[in-house]
N, C-alpha and C. Protein backbone atom coordinates (compact mmCIF):
# COMPACT_ATOMS: atom_id res chain seq x y z
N UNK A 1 39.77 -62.85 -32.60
CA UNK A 1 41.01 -63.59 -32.72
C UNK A 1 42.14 -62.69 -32.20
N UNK A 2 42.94 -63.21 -31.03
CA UNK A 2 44.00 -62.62 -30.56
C UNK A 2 45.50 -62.18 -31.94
N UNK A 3 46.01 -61.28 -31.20
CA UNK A 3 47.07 -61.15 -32.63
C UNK A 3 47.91 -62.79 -32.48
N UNK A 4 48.18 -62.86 -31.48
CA UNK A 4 48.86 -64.59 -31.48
C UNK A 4 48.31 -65.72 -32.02
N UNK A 5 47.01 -65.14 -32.04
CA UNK A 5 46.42 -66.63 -32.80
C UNK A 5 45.97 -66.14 -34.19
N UNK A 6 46.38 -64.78 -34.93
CA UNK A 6 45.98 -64.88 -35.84
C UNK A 6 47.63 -64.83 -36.89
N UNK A 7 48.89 -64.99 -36.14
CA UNK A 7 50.07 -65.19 -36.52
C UNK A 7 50.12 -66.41 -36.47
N UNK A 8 49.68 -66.94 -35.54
CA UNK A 8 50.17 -68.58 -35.71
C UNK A 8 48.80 -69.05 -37.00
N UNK A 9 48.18 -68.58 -37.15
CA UNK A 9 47.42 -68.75 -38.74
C UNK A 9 47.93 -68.35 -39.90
N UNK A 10 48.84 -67.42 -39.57
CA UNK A 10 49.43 -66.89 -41.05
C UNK A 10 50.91 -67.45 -41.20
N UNK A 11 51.22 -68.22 -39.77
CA UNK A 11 52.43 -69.25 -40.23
C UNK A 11 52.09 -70.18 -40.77
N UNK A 12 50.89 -71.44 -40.22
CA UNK A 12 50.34 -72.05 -40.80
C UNK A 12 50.11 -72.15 -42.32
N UNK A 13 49.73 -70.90 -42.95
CA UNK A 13 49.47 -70.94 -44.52
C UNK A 13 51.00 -70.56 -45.09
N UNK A 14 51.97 -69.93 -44.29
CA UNK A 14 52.84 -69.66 -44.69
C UNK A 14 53.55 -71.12 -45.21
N UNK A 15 53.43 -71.99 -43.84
CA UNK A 15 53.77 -73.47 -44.11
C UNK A 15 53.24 -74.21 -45.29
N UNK A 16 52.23 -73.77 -45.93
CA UNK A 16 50.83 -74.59 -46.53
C UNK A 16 51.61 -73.89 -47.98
N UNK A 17 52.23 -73.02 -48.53
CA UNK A 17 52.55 -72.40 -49.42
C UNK A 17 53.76 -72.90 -49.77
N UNK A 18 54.45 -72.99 -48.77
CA UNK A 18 56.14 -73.34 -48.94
C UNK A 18 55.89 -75.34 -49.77
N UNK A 19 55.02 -75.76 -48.88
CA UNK A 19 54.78 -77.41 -49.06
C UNK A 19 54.37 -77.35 -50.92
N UNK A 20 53.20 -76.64 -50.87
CA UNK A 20 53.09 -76.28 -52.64
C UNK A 20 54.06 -75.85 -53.41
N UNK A 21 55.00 -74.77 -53.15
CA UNK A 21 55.70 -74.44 -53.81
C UNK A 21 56.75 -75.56 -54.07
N UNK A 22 57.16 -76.58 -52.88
CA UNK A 22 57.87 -77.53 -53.67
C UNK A 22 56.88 -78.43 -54.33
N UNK A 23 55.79 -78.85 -54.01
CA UNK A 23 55.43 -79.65 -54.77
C UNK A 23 55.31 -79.33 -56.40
N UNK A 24 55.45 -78.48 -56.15
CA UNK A 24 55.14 -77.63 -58.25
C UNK A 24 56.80 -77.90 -58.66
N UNK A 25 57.36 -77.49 -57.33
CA UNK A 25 59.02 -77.62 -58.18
C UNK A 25 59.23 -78.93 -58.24
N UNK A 26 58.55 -80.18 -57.95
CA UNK A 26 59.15 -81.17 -58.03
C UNK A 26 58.47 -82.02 -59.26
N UNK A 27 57.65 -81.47 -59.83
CA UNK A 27 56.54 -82.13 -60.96
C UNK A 27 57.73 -82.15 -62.47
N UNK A 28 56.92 -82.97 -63.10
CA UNK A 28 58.31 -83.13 -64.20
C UNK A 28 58.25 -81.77 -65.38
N UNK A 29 57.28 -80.90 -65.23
CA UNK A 29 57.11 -79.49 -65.91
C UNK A 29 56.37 -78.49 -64.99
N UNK A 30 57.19 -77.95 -64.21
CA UNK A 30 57.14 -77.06 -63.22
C UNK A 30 56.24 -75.77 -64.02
N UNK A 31 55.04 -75.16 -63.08
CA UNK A 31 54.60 -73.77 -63.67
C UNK A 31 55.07 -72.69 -63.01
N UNK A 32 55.98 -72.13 -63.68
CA UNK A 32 56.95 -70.94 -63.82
C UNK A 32 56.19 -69.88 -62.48
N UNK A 33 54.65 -69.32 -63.38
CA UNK A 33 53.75 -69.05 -63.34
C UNK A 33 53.03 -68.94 -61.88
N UNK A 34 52.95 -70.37 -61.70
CA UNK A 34 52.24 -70.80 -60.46
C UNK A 34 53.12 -70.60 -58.80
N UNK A 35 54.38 -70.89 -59.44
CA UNK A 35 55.29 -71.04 -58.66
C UNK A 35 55.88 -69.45 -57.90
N UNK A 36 55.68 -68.19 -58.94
CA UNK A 36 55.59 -67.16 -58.91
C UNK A 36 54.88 -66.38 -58.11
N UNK A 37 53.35 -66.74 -58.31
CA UNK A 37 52.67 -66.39 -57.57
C UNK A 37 52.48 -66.80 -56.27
N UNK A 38 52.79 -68.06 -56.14
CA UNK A 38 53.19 -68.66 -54.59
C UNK A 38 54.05 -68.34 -53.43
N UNK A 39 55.22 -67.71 -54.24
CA UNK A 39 55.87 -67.31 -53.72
C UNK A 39 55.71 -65.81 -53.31
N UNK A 40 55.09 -65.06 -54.12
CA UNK A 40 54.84 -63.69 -53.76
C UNK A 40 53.56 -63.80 -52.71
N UNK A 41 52.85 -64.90 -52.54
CA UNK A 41 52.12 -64.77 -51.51
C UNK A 41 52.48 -65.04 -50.50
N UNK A 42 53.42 -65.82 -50.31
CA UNK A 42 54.15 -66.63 -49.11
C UNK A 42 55.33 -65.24 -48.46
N UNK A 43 55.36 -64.58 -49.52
CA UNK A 43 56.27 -63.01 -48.74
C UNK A 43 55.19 -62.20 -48.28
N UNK A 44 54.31 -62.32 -48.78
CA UNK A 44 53.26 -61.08 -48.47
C UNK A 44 52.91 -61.75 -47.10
N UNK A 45 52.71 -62.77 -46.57
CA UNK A 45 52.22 -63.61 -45.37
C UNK A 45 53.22 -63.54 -44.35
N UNK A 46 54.57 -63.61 -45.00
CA UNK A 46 55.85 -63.03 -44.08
C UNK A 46 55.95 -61.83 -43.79
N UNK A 47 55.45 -61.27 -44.57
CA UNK A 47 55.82 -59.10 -44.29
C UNK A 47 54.80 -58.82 -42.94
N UNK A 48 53.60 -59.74 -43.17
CA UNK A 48 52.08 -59.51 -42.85
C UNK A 48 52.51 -60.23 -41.10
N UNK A 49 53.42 -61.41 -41.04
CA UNK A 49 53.84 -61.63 -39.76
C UNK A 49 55.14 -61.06 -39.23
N UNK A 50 56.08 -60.22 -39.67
CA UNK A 50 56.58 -59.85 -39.12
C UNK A 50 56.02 -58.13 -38.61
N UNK A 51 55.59 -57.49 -39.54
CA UNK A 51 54.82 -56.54 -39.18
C UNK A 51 53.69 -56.71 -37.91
N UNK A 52 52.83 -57.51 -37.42
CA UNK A 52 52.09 -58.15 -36.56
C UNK A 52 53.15 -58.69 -35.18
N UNK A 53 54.11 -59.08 -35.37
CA UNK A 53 55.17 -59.34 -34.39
C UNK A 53 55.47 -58.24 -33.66
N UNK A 54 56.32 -57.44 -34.61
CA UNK A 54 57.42 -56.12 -34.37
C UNK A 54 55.50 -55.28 -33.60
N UNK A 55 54.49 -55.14 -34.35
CA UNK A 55 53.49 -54.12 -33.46
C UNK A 55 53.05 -54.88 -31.78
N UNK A 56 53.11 -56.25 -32.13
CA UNK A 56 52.89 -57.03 -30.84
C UNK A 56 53.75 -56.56 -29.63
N UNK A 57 54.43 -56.30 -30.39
CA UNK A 57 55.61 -56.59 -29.27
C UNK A 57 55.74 -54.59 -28.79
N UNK A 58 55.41 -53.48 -29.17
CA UNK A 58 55.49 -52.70 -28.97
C UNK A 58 54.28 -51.43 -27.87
N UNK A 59 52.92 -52.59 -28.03
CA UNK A 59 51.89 -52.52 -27.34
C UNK A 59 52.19 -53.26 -25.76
């Protein structure tokens, strides 16, 4: 898997995380919890593509 096609996979889930995370915020008892951890994965997937960018681009 090229680095381009394995960023445009980790936008993809990045997308796939953000869609969950509202769907939890929009339920009539939101998990604090769930919502937490979603979000710390959805940064870790951002750090993980901009790091992969910024080296792309320096090779």
């Amino acid at each position: 898997m090229s680095t381009v096609d394995h960023i445009e996979a980790l936008k993809a889930k990045h997308a796939s995380l953000e869609q969950a995370i509202h769907h939890e915020n929009t339920r009539p008892h939101p998990d604090d919890d769930a919502i937490c951890s979603l979000k710390k994965r959805k940064l870790q997937i951002k750090d993980e593509i901009a790091r992969l960018s910024s080296s792309s681009t320096t090779h």
